[in-house]
PDB file of N, CA and C in Angstrom:
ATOM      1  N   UNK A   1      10.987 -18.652 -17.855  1.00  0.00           N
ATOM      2  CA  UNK A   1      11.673 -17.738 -16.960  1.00  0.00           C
ATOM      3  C   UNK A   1      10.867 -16.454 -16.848  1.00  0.00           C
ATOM      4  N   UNK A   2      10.559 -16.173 -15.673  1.00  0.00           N
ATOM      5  CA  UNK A   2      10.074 -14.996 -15.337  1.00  0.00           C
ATOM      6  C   UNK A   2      10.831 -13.835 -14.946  1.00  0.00           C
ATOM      7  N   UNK A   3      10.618 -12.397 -16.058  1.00  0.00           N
ATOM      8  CA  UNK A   3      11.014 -11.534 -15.752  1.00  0.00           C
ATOM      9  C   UNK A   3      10.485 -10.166 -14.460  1.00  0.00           C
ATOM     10  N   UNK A   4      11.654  -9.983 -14.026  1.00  0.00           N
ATOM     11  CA  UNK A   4      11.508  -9.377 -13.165  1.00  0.00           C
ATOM     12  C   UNK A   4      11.029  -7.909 -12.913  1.00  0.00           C
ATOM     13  N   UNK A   5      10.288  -7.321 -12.577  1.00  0.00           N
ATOM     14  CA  UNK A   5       9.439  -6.108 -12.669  1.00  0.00           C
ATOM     15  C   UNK A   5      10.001  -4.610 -11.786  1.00  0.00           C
ATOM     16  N   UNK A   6      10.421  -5.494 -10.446  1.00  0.00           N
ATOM     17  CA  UNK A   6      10.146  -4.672  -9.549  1.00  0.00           C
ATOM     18  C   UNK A   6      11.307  -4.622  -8.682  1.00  0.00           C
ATOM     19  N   UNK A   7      11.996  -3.153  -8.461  1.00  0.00           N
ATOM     20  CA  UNK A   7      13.706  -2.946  -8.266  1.00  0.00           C
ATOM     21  C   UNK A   7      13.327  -3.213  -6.734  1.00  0.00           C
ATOM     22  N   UNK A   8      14.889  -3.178  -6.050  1.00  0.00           N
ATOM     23  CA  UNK A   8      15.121  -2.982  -4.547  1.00  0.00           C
ATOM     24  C   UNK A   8      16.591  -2.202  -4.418  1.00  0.00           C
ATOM     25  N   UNK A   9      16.525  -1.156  -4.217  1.00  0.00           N
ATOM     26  CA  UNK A   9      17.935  -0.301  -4.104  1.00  0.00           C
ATOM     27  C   UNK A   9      18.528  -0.530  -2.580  1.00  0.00           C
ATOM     28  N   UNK A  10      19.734  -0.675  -2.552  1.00  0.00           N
ATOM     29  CA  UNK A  10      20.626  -1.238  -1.183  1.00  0.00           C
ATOM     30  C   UNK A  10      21.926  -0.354  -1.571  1.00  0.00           C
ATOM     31  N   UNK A  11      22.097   0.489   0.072  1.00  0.00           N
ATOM     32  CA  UNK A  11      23.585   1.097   0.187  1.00  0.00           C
ATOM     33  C   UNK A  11      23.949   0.344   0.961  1.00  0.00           C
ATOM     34  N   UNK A  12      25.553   0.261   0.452  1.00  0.00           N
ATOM     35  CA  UNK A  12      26.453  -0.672   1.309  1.00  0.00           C
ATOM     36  C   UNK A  12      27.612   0.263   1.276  1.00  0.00           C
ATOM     37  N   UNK A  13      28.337   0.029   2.650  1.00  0.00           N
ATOM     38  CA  UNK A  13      30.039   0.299   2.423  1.00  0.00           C
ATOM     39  C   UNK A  13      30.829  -0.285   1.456  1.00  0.00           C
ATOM     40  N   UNK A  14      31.757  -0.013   0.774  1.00  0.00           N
ATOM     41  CA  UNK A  14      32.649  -0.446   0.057  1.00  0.00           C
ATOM     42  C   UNK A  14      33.060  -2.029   0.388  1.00  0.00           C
ATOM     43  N   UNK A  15      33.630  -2.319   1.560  1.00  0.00           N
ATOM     44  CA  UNK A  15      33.733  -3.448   1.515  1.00  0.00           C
ATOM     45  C   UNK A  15      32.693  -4.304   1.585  1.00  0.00           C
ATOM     46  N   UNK A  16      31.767  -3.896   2.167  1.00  0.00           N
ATOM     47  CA  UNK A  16      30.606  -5.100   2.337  1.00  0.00           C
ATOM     48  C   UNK A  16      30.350  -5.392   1.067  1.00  0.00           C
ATOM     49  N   UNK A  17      30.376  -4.371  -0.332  1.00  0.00           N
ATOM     50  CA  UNK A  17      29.775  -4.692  -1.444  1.00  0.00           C
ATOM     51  C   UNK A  17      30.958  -5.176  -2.079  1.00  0.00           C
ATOM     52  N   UNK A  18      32.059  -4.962  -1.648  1.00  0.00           N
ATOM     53  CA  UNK A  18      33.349  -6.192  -2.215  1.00  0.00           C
ATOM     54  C   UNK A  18      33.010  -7.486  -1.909  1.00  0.00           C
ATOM     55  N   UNK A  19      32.818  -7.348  -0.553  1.00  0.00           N
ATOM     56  CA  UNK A  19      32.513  -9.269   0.545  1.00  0.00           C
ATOM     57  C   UNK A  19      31.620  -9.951  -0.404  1.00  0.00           C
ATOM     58  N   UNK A  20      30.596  -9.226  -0.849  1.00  0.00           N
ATOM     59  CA  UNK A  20      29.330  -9.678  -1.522  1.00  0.00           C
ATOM     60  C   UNK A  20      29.786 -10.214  -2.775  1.00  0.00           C
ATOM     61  N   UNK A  21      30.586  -9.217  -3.677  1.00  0.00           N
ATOM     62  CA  UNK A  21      30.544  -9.400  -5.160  1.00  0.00           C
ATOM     63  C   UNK A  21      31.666 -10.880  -4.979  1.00  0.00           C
ATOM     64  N   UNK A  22      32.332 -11.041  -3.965  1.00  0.00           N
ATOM     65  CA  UNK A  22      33.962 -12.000  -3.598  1.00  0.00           C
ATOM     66  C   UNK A  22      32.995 -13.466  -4.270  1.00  0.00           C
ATOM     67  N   UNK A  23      31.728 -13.562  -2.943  1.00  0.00           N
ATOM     68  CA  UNK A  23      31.331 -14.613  -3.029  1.00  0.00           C
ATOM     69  C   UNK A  23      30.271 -14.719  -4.013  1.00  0.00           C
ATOM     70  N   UNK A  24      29.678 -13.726  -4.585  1.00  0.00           N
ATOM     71  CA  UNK A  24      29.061 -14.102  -5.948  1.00  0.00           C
ATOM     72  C   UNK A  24      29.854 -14.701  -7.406  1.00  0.00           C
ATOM     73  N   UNK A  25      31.101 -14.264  -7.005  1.00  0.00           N
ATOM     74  CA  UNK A  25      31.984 -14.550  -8.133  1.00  0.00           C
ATOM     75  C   UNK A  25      32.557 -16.269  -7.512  1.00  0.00           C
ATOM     76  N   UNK A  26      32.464 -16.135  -6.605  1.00  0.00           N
ATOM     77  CA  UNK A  26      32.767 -17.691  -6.087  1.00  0.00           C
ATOM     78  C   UNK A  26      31.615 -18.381  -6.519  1.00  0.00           C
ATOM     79  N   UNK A  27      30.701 -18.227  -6.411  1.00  0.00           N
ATOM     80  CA  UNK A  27      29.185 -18.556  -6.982  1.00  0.00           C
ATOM     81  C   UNK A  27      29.379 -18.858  -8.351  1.00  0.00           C
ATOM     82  N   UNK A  28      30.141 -17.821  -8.835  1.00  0.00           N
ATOM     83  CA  UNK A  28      29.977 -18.216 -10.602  1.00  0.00           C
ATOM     84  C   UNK A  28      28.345 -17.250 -10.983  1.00  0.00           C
ATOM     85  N   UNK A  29      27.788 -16.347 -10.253  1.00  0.00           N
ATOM     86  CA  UNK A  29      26.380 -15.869 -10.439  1.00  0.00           C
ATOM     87  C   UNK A  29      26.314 -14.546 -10.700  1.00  0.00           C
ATOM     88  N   UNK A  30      25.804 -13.499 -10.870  1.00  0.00           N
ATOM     89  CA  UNK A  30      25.940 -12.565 -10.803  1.00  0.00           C
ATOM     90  C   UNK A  30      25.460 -11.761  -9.303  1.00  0.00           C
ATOM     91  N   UNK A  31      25.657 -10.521  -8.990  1.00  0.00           N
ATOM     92  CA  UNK A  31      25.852 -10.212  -8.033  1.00  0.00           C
ATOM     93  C   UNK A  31      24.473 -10.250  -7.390  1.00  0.00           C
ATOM     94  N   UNK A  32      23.518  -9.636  -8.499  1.00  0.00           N
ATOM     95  CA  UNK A  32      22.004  -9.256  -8.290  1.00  0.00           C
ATOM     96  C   UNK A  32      21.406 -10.418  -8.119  1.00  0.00           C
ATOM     97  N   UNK A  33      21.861 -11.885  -8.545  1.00  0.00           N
ATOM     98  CA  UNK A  33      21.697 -13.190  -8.451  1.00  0.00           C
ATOM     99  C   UNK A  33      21.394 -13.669  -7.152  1.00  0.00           C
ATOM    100  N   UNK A  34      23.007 -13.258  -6.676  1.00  0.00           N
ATOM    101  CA  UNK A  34      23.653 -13.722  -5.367  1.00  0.00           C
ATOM    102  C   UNK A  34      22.602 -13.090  -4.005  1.00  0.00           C
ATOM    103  N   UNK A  35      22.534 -11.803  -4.410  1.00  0.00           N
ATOM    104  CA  UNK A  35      21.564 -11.051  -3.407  1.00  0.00           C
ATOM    105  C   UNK A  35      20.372 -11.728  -3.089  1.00  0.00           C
ATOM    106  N   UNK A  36      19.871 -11.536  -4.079  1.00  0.00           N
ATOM    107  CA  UNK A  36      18.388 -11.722  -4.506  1.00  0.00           C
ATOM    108  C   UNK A  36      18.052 -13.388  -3.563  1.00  0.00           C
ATOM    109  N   UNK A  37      19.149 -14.223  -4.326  1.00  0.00           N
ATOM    110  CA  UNK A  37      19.102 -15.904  -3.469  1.00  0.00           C
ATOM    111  C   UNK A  37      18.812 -15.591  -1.824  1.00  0.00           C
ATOM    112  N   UNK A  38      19.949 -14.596  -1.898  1.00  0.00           N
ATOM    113  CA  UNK A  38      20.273 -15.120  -0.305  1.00  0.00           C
ATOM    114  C   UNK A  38      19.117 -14.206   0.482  1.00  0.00           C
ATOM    115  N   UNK A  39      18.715 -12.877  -0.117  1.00  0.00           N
ATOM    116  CA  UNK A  39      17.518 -12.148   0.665  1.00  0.00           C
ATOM    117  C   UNK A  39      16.613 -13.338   0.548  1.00  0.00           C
ATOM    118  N   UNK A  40      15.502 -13.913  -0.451  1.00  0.00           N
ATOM    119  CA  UNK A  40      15.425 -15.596  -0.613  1.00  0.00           C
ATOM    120  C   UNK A  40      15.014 -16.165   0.426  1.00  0.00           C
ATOM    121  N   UNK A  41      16.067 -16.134   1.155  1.00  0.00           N
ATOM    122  CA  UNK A  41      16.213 -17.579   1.913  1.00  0.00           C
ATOM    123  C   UNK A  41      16.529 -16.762   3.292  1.00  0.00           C
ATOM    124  N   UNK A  42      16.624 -15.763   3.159  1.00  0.00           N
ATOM    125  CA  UNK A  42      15.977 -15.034   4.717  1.00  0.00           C
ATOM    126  C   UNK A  42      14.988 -15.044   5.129  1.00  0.00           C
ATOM    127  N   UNK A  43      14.555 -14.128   3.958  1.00  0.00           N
ATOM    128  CA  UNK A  43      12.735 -14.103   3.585  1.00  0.00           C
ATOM    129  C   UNK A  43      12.044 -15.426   4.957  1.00  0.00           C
ATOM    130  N   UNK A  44      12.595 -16.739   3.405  1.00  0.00           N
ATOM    131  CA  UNK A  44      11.615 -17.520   4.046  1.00  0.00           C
ATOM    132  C   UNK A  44      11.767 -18.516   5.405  1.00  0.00           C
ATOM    133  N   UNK A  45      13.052 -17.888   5.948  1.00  0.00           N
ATOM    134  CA  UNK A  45      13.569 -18.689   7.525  1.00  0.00           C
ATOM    135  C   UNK A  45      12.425 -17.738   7.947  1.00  0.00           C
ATOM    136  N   UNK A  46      12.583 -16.181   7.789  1.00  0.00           N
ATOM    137  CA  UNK A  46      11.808 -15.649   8.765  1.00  0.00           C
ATOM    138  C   UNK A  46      10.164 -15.868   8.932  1.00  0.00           C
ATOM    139  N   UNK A  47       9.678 -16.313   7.743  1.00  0.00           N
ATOM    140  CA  UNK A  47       8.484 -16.457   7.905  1.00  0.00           C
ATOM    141  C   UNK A  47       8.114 -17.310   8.607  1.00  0.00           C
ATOM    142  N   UNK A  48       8.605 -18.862   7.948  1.00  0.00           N
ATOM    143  CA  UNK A  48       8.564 -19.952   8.767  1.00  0.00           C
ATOM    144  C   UNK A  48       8.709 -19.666  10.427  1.00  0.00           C
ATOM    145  N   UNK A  49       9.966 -18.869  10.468  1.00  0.00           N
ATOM    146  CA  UNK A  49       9.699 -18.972  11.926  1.00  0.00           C
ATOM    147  C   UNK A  49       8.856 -18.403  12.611  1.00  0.00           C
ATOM    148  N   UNK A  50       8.126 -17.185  12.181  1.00  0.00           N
ATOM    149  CA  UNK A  50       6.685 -16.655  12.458  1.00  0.00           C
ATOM    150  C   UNK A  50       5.909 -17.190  12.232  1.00  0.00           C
ATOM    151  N   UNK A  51       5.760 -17.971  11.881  1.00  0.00           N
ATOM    152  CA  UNK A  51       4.375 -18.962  11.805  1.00  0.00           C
ATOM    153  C   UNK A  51       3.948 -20.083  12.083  1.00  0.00           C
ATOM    154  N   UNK A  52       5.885 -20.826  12.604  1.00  0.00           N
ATOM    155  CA  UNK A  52       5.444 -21.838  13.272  1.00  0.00           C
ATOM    156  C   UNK A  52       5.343 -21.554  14.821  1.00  0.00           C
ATOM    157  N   UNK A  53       4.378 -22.250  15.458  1.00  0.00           N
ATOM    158  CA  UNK A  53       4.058 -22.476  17.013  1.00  0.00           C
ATOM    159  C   UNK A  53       4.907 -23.725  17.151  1.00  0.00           C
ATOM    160  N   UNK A  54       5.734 -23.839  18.450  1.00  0.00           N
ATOM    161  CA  UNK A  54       6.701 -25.032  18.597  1.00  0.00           C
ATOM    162  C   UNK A  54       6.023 -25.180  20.519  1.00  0.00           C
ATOM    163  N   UNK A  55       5.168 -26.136  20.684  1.00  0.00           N
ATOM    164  CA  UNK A  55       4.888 -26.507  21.943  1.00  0.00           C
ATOM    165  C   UNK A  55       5.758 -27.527  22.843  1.00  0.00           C
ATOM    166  N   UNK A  56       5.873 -27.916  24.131  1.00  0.00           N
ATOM    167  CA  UNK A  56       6.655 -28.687  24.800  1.00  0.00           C
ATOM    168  C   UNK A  56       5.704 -29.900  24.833  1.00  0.00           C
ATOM    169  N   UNK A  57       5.680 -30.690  25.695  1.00  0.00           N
ATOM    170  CA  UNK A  57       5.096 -31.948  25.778  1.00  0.00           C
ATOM    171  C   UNK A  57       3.904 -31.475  26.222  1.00  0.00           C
ATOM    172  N   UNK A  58       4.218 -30.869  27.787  1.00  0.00           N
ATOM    173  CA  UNK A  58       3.201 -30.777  28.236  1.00  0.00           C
ATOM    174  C   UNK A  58       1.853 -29.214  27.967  1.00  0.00           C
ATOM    175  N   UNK A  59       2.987 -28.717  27.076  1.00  0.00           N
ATOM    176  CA  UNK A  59       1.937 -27.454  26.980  1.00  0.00           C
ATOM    177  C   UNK A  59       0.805 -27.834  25.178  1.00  0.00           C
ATOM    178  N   UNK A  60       1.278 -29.437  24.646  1.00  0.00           N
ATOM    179  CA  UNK A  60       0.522 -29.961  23.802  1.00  0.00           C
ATOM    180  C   UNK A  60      -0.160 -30.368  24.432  1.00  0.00           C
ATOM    181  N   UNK A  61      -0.312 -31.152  25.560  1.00  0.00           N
ATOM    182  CA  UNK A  61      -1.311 -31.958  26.393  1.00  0.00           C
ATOM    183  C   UNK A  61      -2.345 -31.425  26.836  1.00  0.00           C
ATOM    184  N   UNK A  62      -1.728 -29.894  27.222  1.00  0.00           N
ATOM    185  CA  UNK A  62      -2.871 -28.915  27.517  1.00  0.00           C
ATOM    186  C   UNK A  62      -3.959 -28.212  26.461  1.00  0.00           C
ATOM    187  N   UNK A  63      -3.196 -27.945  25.472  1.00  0.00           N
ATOM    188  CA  UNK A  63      -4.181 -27.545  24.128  1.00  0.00           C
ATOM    189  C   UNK A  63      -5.270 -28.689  23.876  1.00  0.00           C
ATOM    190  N   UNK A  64      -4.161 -30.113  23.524  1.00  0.00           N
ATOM    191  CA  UNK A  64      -5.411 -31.092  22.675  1.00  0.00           C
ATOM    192  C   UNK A  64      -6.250 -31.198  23.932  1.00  0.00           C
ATOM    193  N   UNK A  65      -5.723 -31.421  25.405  1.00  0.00           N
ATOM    194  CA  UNK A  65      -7.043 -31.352  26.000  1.00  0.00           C
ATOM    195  C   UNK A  65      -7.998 -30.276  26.195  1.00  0.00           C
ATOM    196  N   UNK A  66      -7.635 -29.526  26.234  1.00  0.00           N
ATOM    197  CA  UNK A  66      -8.703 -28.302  26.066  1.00  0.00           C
ATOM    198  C   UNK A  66      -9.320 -28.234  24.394  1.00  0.00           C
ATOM    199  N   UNK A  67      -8.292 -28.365  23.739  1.00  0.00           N
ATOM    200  CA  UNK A  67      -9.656 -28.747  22.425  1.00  0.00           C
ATOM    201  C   UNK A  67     -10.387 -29.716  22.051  1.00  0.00           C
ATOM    202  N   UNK A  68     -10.067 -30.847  23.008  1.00  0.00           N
ATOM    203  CA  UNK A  68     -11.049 -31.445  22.716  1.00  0.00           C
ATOM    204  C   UNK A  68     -12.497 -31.617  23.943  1.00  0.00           C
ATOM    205  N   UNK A  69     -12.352 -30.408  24.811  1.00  0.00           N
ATOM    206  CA  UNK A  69     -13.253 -30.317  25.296  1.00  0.00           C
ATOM    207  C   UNK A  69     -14.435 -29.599  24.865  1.00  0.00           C
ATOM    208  N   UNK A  70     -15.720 -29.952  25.632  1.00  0.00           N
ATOM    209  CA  UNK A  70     -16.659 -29.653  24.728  1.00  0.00           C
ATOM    210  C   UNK A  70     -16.582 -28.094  25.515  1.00  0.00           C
ATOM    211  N   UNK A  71     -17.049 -27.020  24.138  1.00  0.00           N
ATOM    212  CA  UNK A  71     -17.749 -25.755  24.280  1.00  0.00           C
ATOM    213  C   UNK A  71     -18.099 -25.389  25.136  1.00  0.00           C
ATOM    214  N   UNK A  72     -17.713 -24.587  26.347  1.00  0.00           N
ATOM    215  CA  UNK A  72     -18.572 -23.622  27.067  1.00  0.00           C
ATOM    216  C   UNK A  72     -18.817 -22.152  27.290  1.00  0.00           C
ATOM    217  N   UNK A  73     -19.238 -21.700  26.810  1.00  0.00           N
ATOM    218  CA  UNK A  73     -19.453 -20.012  26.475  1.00  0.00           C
ATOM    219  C   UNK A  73     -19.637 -19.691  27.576  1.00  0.00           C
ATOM    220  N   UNK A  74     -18.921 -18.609  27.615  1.00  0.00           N
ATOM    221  CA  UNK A  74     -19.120 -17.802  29.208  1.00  0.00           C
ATOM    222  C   UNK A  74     -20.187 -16.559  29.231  1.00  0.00           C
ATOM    223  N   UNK A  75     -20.423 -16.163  29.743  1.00  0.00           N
ATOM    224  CA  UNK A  75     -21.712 -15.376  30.237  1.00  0.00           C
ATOM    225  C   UNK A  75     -21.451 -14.400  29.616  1.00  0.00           C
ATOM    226  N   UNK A  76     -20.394 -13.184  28.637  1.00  0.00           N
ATOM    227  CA  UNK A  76     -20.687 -12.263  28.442  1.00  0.00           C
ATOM    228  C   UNK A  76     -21.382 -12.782  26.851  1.00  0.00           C
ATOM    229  N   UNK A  77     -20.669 -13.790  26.131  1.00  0.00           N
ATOM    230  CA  UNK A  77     -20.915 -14.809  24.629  1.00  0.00           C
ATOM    231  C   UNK A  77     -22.431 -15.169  25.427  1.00  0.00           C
ATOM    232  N   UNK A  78     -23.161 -15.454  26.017  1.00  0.00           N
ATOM    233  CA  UNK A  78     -24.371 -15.550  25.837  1.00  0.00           C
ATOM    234  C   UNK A  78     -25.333 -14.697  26.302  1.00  0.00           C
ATOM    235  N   UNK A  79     -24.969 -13.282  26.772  1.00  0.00           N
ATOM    236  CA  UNK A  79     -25.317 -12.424  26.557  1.00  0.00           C
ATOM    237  C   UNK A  79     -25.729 -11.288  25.299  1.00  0.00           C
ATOM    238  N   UNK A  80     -24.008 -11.839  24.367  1.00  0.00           N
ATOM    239  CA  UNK A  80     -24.160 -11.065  22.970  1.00  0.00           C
ATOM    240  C   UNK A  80     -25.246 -12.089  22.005  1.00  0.00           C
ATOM    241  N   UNK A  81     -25.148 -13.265  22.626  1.00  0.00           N
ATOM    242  CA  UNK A  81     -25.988 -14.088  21.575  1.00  0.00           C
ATOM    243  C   UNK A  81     -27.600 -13.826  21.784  1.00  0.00           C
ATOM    244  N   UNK A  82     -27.808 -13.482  23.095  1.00  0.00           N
ATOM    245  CA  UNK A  82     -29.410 -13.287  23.188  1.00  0.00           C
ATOM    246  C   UNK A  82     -29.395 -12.075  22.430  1.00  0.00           C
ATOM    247  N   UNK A  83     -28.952 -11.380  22.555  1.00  0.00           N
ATOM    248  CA  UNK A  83     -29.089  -9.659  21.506  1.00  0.00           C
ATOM    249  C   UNK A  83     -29.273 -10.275  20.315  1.00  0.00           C
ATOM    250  N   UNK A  84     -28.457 -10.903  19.571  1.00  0.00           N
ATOM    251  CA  UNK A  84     -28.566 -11.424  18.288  1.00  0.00           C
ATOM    252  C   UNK A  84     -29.890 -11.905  17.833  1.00  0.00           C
ATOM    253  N   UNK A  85     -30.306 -12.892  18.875  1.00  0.00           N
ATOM    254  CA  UNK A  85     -31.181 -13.936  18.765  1.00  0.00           C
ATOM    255  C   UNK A  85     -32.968 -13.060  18.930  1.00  0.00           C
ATOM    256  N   UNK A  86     -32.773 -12.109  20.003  1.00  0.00           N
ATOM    257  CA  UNK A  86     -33.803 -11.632  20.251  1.00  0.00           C
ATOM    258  C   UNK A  86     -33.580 -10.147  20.697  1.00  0.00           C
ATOM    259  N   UNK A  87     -33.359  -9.332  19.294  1.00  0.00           N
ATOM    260  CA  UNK A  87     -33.029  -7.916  19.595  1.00  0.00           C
ATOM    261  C   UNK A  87     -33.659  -6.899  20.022  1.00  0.00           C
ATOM    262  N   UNK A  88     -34.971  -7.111  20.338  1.00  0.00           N
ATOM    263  CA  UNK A  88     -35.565  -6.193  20.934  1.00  0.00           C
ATOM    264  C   UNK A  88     -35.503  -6.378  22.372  1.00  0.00           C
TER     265      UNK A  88
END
């Protein structure tokens, strides 16, 4: 079991921190328990949902075909590449 290091202070109205402690005690957990779970599992809906990309049929059809087309650099990318290549 890993101990915990690092606080998070939260004001609440009276009842909200009743509502809270109601269902931690329905929990059987402690309150800081109860929090902690459920911030948790916000946390990680929200990430997930930032990070997943969700495409339609046809706007997949358009990616894999465009990635699987071959490379074509447009004129300003082979402009910066001759600088690279031959900087004087």
């Amino acid at each position: 079991m890993t101990s915990a290091t690092a606080r998070l202070d939260l004001r609440l109205n009276a009842s909200d921190k009743a509502r809270i402690s109601h269902a931690a005690d329905m929990r059987g957990v402690p309150v800081s328990v109860f929090v902690r779970d459920a911030v948790m599992r916000e946390a990680e809906s929200v990430i997930t949902a930032e990070q997943l990309v969700t495409l339609s049929a046809a706007e997949s059809h358009r990616f894999l075909k465009a990635f699987d087309a071959p490379f074509q650099p447009n004129v300003r990318l082979k402009k910066a590449l001759a600088r690279v290549i031959d900087p004087s």
